[in-house]
Protein backbone atom coordinates (compact mmCIF):
# COMPACT_ATOMS: atom_id res chain seq x y z
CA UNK A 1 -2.95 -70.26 -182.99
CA UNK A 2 0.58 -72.35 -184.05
CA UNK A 3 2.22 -70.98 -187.13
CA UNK A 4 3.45 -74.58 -187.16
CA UNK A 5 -0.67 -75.61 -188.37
CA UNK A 6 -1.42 -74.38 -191.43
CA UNK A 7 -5.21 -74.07 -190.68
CA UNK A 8 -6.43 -70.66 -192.26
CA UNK A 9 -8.15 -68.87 -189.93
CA UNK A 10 -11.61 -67.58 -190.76
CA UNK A 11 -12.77 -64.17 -190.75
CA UNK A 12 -13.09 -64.14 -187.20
CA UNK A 13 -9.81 -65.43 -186.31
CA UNK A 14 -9.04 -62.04 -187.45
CA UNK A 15 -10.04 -60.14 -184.84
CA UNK A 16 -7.63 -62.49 -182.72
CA UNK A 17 -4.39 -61.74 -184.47
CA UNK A 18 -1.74 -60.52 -181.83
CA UNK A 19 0.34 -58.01 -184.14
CA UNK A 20 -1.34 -54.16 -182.93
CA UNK A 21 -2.79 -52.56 -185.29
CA UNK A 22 0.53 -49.56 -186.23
CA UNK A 23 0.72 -47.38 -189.54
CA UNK A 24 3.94 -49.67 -190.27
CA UNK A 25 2.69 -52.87 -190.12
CA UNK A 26 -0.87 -51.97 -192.15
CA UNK A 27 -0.53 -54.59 -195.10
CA UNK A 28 0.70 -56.91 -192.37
CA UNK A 29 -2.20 -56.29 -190.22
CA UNK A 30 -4.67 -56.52 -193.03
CA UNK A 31 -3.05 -59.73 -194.29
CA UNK A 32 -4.44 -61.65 -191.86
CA UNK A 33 -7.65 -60.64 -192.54
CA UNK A 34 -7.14 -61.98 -195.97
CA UNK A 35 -5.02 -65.20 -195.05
CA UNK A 36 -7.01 -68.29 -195.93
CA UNK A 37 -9.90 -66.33 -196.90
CA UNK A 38 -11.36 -68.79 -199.93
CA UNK A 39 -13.50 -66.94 -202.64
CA UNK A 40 -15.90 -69.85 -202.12
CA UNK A 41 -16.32 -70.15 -198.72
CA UNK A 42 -20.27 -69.26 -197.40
CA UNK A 43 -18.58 -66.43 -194.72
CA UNK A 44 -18.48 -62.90 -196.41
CA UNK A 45 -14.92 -61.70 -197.10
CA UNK A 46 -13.89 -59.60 -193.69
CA UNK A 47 -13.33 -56.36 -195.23
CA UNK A 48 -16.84 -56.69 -196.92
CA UNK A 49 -18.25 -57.27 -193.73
CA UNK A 50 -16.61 -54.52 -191.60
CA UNK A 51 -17.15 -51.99 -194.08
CA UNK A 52 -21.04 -53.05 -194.53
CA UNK A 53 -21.42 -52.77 -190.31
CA UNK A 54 -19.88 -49.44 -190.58
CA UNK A 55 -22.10 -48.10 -193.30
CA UNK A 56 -25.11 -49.41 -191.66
CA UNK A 57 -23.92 -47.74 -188.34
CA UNK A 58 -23.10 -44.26 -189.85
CA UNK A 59 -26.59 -44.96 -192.43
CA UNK A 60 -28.61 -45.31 -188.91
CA UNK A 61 -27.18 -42.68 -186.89
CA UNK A 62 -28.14 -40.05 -189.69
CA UNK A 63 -31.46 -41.25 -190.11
CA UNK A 64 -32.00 -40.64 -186.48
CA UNK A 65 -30.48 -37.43 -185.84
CA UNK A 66 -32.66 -36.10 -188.73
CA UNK A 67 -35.76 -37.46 -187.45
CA UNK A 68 -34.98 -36.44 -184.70
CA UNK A 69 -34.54 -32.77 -185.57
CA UNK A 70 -37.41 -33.07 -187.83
CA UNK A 71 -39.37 -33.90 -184.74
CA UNK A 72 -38.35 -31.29 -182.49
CA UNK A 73 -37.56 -28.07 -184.46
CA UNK A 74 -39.95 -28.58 -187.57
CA UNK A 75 -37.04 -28.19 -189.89
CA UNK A 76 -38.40 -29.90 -193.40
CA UNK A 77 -36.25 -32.92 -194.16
CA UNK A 78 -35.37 -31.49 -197.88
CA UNK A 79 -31.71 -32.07 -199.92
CA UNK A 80 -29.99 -29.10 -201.12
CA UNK A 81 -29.26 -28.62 -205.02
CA UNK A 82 -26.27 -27.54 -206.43
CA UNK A 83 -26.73 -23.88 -205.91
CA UNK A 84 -26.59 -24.55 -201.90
CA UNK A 85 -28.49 -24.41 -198.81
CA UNK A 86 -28.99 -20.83 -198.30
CA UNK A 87 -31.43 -20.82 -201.61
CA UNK A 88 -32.88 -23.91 -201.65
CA UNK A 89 -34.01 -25.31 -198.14
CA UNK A 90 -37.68 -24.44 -197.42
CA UNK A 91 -38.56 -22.56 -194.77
CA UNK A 92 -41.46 -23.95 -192.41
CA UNK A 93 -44.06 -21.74 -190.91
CA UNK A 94 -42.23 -20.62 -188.19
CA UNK A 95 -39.22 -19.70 -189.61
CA UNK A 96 -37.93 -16.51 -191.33
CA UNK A 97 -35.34 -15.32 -192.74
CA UNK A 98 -32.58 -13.45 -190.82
CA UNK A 99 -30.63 -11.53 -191.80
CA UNK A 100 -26.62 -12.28 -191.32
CA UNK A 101 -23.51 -11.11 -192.76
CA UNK A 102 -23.04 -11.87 -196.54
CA UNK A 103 -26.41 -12.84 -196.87
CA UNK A 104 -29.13 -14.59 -195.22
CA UNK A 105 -29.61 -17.82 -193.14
CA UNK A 106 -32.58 -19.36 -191.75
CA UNK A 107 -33.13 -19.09 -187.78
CA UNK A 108 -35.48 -20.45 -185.39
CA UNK A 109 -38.42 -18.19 -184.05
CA UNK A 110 -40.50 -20.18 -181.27
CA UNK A 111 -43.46 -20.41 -181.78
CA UNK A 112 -45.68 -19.47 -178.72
CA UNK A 113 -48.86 -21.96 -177.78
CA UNK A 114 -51.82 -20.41 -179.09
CA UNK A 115 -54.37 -19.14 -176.53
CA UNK A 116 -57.29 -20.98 -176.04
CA UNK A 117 -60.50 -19.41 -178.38
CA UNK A 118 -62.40 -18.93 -175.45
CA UNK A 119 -59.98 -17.28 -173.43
CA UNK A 120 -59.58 -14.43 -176.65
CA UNK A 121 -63.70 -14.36 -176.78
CA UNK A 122 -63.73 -12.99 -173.16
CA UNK A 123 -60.73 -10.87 -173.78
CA UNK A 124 -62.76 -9.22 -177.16
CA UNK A 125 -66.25 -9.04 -175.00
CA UNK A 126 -64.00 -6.58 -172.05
CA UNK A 127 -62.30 -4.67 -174.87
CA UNK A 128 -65.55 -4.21 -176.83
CA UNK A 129 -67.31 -2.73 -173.36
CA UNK A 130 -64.94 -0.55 -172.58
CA UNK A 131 -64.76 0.46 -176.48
CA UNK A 132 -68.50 1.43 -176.22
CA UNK A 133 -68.38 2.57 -172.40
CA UNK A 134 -65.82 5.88 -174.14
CA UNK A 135 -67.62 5.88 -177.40
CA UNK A 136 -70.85 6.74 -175.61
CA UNK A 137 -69.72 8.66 -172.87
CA UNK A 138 -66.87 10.92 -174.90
CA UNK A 139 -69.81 13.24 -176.15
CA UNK A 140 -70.85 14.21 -172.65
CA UNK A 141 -67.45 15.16 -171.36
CA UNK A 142 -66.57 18.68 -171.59
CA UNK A 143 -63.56 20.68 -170.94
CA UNK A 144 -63.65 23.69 -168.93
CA UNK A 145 -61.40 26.90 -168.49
CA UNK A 146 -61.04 29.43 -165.80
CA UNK A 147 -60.45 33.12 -165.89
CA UNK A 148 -60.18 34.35 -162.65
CA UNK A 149 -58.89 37.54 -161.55
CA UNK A 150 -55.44 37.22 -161.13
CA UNK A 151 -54.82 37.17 -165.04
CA UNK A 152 -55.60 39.07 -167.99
CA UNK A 153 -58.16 37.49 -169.73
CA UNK A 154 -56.29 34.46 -170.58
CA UNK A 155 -57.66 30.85 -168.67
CA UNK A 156 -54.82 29.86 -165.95
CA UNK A 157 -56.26 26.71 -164.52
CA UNK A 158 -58.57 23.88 -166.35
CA UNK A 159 -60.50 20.88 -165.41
CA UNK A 160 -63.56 18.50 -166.92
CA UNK A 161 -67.20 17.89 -166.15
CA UNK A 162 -70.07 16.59 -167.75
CA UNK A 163 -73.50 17.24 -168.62
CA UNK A 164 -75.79 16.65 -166.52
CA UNK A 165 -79.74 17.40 -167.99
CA UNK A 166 -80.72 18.82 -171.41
CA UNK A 167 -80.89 22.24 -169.29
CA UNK A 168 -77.24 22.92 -170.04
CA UNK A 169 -76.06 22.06 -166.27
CA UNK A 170 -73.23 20.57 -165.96
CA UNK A 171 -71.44 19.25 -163.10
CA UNK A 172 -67.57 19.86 -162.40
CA UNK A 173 -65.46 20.17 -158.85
CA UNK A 174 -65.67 23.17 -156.54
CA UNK A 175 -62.02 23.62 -156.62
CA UNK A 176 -62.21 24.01 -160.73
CA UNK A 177 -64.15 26.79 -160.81
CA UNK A 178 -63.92 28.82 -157.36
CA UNK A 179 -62.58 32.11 -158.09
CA UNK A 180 -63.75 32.18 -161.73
CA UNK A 181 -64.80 35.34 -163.37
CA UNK A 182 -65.00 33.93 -166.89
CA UNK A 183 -65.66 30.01 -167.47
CA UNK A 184 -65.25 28.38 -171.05
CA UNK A 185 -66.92 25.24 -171.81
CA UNK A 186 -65.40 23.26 -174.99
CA UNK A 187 -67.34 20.17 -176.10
CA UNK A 188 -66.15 16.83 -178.36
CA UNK A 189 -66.94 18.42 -181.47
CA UNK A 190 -65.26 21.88 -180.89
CA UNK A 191 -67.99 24.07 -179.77
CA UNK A 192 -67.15 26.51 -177.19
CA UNK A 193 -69.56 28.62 -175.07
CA UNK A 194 -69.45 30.67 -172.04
CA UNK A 195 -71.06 29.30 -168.59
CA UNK A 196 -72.12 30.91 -165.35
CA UNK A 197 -71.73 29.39 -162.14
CA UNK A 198 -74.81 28.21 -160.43
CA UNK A 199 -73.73 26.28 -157.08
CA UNK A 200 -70.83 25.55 -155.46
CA UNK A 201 -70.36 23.04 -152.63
CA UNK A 202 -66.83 22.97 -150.76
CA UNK A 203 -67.79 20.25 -148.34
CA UNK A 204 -68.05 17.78 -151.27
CA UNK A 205 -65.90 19.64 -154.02
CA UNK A 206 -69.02 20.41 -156.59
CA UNK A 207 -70.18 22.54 -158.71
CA UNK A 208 -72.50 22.85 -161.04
CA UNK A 209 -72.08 25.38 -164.17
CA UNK A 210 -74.97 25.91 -167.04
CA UNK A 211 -74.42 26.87 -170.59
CA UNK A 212 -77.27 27.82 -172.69
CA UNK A 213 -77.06 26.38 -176.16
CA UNK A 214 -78.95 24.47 -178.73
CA UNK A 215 -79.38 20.59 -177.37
CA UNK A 216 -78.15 19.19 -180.27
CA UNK A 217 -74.56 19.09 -178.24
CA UNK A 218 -76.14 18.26 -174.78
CA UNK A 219 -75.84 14.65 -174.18
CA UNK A 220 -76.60 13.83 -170.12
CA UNK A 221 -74.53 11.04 -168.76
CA UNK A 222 -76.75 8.27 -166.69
CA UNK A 223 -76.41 8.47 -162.81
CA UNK A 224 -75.67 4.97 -160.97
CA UNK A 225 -75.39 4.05 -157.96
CA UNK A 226 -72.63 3.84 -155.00
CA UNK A 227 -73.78 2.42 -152.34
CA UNK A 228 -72.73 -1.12 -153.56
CA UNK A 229 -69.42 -0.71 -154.63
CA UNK A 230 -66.64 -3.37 -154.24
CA UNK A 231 -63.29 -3.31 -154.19
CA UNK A 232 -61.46 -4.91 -157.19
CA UNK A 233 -64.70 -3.58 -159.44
CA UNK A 234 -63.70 -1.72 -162.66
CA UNK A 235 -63.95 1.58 -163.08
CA UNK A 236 -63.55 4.36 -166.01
CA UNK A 237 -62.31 7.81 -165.50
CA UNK A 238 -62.51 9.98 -168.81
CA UNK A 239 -61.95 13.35 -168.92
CA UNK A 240 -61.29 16.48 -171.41
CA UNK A 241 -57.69 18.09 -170.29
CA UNK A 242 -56.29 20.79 -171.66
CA UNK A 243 -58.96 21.36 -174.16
CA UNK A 244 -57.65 17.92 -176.12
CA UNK A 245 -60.17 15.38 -177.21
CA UNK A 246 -61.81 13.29 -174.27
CA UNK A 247 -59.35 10.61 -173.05
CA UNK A 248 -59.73 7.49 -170.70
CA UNK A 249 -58.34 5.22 -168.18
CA UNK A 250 -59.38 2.36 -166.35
CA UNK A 251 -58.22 0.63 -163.20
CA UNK A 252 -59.82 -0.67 -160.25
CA UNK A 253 -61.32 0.75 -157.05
CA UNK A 254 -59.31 0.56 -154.57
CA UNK A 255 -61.01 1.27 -151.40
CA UNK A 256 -64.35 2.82 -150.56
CA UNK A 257 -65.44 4.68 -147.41
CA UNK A 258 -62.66 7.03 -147.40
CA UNK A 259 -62.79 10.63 -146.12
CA UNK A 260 -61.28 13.83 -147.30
CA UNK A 261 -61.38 17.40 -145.79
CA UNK A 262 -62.07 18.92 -149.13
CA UNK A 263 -62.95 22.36 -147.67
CA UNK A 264 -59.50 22.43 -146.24
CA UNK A 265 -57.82 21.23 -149.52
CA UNK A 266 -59.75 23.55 -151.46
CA UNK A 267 -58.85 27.05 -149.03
CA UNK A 268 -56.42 26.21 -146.74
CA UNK A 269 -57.71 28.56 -144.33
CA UNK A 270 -61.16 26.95 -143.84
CA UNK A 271 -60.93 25.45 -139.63
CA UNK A 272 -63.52 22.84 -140.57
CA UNK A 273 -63.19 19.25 -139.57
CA UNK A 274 -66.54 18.43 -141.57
CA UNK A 275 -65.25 15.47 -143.99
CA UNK A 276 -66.24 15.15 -147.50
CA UNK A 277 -67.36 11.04 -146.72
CA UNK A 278 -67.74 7.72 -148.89
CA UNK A 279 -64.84 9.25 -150.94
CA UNK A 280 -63.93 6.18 -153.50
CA UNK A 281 -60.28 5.55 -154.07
CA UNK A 282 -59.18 4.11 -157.65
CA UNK A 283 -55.65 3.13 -159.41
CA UNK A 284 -57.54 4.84 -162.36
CA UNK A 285 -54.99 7.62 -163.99
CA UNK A 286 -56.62 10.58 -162.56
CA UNK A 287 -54.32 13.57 -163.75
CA UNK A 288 -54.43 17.26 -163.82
CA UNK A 289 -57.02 18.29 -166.09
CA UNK A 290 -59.50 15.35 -165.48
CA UNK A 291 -60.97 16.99 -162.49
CA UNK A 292 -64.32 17.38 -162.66
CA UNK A 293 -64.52 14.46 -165.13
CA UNK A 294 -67.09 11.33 -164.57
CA UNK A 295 -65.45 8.23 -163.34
CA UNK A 296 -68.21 5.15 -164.65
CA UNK A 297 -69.11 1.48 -164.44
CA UNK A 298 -69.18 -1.06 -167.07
CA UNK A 299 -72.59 -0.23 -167.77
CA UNK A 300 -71.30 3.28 -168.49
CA UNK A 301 -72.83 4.86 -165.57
CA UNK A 302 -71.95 7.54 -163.56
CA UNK A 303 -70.72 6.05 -160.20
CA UNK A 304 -68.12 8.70 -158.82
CA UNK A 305 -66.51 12.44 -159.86
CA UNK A 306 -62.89 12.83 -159.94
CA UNK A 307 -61.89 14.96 -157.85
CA UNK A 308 -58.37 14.34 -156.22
CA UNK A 309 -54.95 12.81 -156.20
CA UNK A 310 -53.07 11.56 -153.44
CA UNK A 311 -48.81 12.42 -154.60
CA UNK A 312 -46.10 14.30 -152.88
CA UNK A 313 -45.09 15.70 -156.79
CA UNK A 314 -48.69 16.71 -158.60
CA UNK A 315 -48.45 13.74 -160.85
CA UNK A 316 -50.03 10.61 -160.42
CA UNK A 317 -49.21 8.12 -158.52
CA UNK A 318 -51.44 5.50 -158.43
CA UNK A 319 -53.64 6.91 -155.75
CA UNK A 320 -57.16 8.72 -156.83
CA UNK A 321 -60.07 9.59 -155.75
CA UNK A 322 -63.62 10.27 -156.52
CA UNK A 323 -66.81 11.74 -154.65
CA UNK A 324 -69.50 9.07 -154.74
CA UNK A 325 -72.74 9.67 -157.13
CA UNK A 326 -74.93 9.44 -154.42
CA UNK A 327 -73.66 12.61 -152.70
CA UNK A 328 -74.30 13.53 -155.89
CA UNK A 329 -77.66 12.58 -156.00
CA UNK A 330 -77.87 14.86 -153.22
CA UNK A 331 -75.91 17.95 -153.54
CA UNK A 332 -76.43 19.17 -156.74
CA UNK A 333 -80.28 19.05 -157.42
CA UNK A 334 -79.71 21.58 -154.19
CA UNK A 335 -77.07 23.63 -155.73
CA UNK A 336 -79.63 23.91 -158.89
CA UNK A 337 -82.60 25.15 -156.72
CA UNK A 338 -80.85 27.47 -154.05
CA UNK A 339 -76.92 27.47 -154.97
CA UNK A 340 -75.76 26.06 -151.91
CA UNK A 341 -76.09 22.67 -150.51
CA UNK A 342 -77.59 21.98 -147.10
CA UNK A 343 -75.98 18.79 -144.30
CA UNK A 344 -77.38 17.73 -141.28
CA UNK A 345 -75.69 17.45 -138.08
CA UNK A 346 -76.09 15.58 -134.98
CA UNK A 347 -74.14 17.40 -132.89
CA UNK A 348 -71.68 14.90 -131.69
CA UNK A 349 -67.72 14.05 -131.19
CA UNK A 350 -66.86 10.74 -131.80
CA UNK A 351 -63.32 8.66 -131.66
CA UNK A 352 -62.00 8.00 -134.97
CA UNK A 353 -58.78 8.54 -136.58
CA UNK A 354 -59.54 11.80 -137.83
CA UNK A 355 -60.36 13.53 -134.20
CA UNK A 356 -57.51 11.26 -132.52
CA UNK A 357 -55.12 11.82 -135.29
CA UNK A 358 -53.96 8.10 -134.58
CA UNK A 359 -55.03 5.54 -137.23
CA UNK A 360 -56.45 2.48 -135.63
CA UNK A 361 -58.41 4.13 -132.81
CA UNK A 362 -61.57 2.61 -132.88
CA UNK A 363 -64.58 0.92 -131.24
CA UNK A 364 -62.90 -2.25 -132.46
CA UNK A 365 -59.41 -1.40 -130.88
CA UNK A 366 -60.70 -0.61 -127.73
CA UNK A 367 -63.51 -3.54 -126.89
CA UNK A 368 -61.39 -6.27 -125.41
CA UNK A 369 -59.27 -3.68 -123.61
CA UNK A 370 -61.83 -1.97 -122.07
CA UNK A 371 -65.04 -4.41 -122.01
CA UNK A 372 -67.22 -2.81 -124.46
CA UNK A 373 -70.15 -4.25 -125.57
CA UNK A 374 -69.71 -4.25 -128.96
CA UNK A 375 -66.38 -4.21 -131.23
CA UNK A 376 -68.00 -2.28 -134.12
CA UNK A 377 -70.03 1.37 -133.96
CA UNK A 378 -69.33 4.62 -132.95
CA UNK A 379 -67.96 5.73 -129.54
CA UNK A 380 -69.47 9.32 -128.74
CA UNK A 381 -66.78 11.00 -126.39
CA UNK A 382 -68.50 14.49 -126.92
CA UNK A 383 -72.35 16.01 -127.21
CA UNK A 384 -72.45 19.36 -128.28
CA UNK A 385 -74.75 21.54 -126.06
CA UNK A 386 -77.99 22.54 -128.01
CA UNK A 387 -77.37 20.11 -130.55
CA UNK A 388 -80.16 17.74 -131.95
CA UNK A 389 -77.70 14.54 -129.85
CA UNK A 390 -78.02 17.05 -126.40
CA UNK A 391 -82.22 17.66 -127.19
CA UNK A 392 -82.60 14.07 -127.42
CA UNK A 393 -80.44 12.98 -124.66
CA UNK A 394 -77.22 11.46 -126.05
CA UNK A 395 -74.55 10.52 -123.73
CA UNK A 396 -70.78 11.83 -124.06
CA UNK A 397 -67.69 9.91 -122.38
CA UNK A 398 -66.84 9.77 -118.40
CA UNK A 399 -63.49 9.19 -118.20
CA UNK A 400 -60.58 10.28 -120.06
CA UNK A 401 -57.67 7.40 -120.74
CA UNK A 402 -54.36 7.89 -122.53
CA UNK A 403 -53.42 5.65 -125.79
CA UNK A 404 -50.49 5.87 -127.54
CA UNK A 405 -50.12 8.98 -125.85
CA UNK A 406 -53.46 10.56 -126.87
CA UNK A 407 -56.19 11.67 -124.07
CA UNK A 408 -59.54 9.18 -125.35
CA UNK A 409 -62.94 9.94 -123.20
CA UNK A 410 -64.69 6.75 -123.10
CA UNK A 411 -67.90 5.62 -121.26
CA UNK A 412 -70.27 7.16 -123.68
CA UNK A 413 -73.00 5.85 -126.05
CA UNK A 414 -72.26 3.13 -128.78
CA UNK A 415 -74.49 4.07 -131.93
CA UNK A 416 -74.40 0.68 -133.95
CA UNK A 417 -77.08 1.35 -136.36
CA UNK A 418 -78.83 4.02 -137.45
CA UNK A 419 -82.42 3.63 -139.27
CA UNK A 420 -81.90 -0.18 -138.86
CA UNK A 421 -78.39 -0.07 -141.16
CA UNK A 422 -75.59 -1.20 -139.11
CA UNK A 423 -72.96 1.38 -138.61
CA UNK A 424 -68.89 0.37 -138.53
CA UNK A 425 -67.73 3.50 -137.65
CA UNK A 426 -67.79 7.34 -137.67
CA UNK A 427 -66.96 7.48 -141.26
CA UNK A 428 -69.77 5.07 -142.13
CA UNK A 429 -72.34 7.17 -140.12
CA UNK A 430 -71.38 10.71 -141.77
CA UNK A 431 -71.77 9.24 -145.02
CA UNK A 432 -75.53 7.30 -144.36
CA UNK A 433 -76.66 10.98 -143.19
CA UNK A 434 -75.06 12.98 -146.12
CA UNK A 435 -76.47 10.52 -149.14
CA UNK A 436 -79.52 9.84 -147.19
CA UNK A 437 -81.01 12.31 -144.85
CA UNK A 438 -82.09 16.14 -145.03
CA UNK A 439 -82.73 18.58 -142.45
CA UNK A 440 -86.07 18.09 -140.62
CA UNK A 441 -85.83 14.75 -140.82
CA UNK A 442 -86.29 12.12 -137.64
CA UNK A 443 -83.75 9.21 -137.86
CA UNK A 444 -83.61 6.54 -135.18
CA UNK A 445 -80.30 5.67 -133.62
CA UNK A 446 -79.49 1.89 -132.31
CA UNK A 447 -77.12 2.45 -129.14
CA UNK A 448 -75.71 0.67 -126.44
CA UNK A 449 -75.43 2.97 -123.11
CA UNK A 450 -73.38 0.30 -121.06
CA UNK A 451 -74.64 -2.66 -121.45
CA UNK A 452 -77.94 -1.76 -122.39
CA UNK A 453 -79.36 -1.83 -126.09
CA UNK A 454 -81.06 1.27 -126.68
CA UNK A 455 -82.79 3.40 -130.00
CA UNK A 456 -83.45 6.92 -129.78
CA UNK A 457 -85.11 8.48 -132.17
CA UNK A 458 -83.37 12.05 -133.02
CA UNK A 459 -84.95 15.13 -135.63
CA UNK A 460 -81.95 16.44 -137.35
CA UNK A 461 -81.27 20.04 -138.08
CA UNK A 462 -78.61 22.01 -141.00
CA UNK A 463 -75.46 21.80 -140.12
CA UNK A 464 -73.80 24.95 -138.86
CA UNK A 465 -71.25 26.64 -141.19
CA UNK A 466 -67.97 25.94 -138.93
């Protein structure tokens, strides 16, 4: 603009004005927003107007942050009083107070997403079976302490077991009891009484122990069934240590088929290489004390008897095992009848890890390599003379090849099956004849002898003592 024209320049011209805007020249600077400003022009005076803008701006901005936080953190869009924030604000559901220096202030707790119903329903149903899996089974578990005769009439070892008929038997581990001159038997609701030993069986690591009493505190545990059990299926172990009430813990099975030489564990001494077969392994807690104690199903069935832990210190480590309830089945109705139980033999060597001392040594290993047949079964490298395999005409190995360093006789028969069940390996086939087959009777074996497919049918006899 000239200075020379008079014109008054409107509000707008304002923001053209070439003076800068300093602390000195203020009234200056505002003057112009006030030169030639008439009271009844239509335009709004210039201060009015800036100052309404800014109002609106800072109005806006406020209204939006709040909503904002309003929307996001739930915090209740309330005024304080005079007394202050501290006392006044309300706090929303999922807020508390916390607790700060000088007082209190309110703080933020998260709150988590709820879980869905159904997902809590299924959660309730497992908790409630295993709930009623310990509440029926805690009555049958006992605990039971050895006197043997190293001590002076004071127990120095203790396991569990359980009842096993209204008869008073009960059934606990070999290793428990062996040795025992004085066994005490404490139940859930504090009754003791003495027991005598009826059977023991070091092959499998039972026992079975009787106490007669009144059968108002006998309550028999239900036998399942092994023969189907998966890995990754739940399992129970309870047991009674240290004469404490019955505790439990669960876990999974780990593996099933496994072996153990429990004669060996048991006395060192024993030379046996008979293996204790079908062993289950479980993540279960098994510790000292439980032995001897029932390890169940959902259903709240017997299924295995804890016997073992796998550790380099004595405690556990997340490695336990169990005999399966169909040995079971089969050793102690014999241990009730004659004290002892009977196996049967076939009279046979076969590769497997436990005669090669080489894990991975199998049928399966060895197929490809050396043309087998088959790449499942057993490999018989040996035939004991006078044995029921030699009386029916079994074949043993021809040549002798080195793996790994290990002699391996090969060439012999390939049993595959055995009473039409298909056989994996060695382990597999000691375990069919010790849950399913007594002395005297005639099995038939599926075999390959080279390339030829073969049965035999074979009568088997006791199994010698070493």
């Amino acid at each position: 603009m000239n200075d020379d024209n008079p014109t008054p320049r409107s509000s707008y011209d304002a923001y053209d004005h070439h003076d800068p805007y300093t602390e000195e020249n203020e009234s200056h600077w505002l003057e112009g927003w006030d030169e030639g400003y008439s009271a009844d022009s239509s335009e709004p005076h210039p201060r009015t107007w800036l100052g309404t803008m800014v109002r609106f701006s800072i109005g806006a901005f406020t209204a939006l942050a709040l909503a904002s936080a309003a929307l996001f953190t739930n915090i209740p869009l309330t005024t304080p009083s005079a007394k202050g924030w501290g006392e006044t604000t309300a706090l929303s559901a999922n807020m508390r107070p916390v607790e700060v220096e000088g007082g209190f202030a309110s703080a933020q707790v998260p709150t988590p997403t709820p879980v869905p119903p159904f997902i809590v329903s299924q959660a309730e149903a497992y908790q409630q079976t295993l709930i009623n899996v310990f509440a029926r089974a805690e009555s049958s578990v006992v605990n039971v302490e050895v006197v043997t005769a190293n001590t002076f009439d004071e127990a120095d070892s203790s396991g569990s077991g359980f009842v096993y008929d209204m008869q008073g038997y009960i059934i606990t581990n070999a290793h428990v009891v062996r040795d025992a001159t004085r066994i005490d038997v404490t139940f859930r609701d504090g009754y003791s009484a003495s027991a005598a030993i009826i059977g023991i069986d070091n092959y499998s690591d039972l026992a079975v122990i009787q106490v007669k009493i009144d059968a108002r505190h006998l309550f028999p545990l239900s036998l399942g069934d092994s023969s189907d059990l998966k890995v990754g299926q739940t399992v129970i172990a309870i047991g009674n240590p240290f004469g404490l009430l019955s505790s439990m813990t669960t876990g999974v099975i780990s593996a099933t088929g496994r072996t153990l030489n429990s004669a060996r564990m048991i006395s060192p001494r024993t030379r046996t290489a008979y293996q204790n077969p079908s062993i289950i392994q479980t993540d279960a807690q098994i510790n000292p004390g439980n032995s001897g104690g029932p390890l169940l199903n959902l259903y709240g069935e017997v299924i295995g008897v804890n016997t073992a832990i796998r550790s380099e210190t004595g405690i556990f480590q997340g490695i336990g095992f169990a005999v399966p309830v169909n040995t079971v089945k089969r050793v102690i109705p014999q241990l009730i009848s004659k004290g002892r139980a009977d196996y049967t033999w076939l009279g046979i060597t076969a590769i497997s890890p436990q005669n090669t001392g080489l894990s991975g040594i199998t049928v399966a290993s060895l197929a490809e390599l050396y043309a087998l047949p088959v790449d499942y079964g057993v490999l018989v490298s040996d035939v004991v003379p006078n044995s029921p395999a030699a009386r029916a005409g079994l074949q043993g190995g021809s040549r002798t090849v080195v793996i790994r360093g290990v002699n391996v006789t090969i060439g012999g028969d390939i049993i595959i099956a055995i009473n039409s069940v298909p056989i994996r390996d060695f382990d597999q086939l000691i375990g069919y004849l010790v849950a399913n087959t007594s002395p005297g009777d005639v099995v038939t074996l599926t075999l390959y002898r080279g390339a030829t497919l073969v049965e035999v049918d074979i009568t088997l006899e006791a199994r010698p003592a070493e």
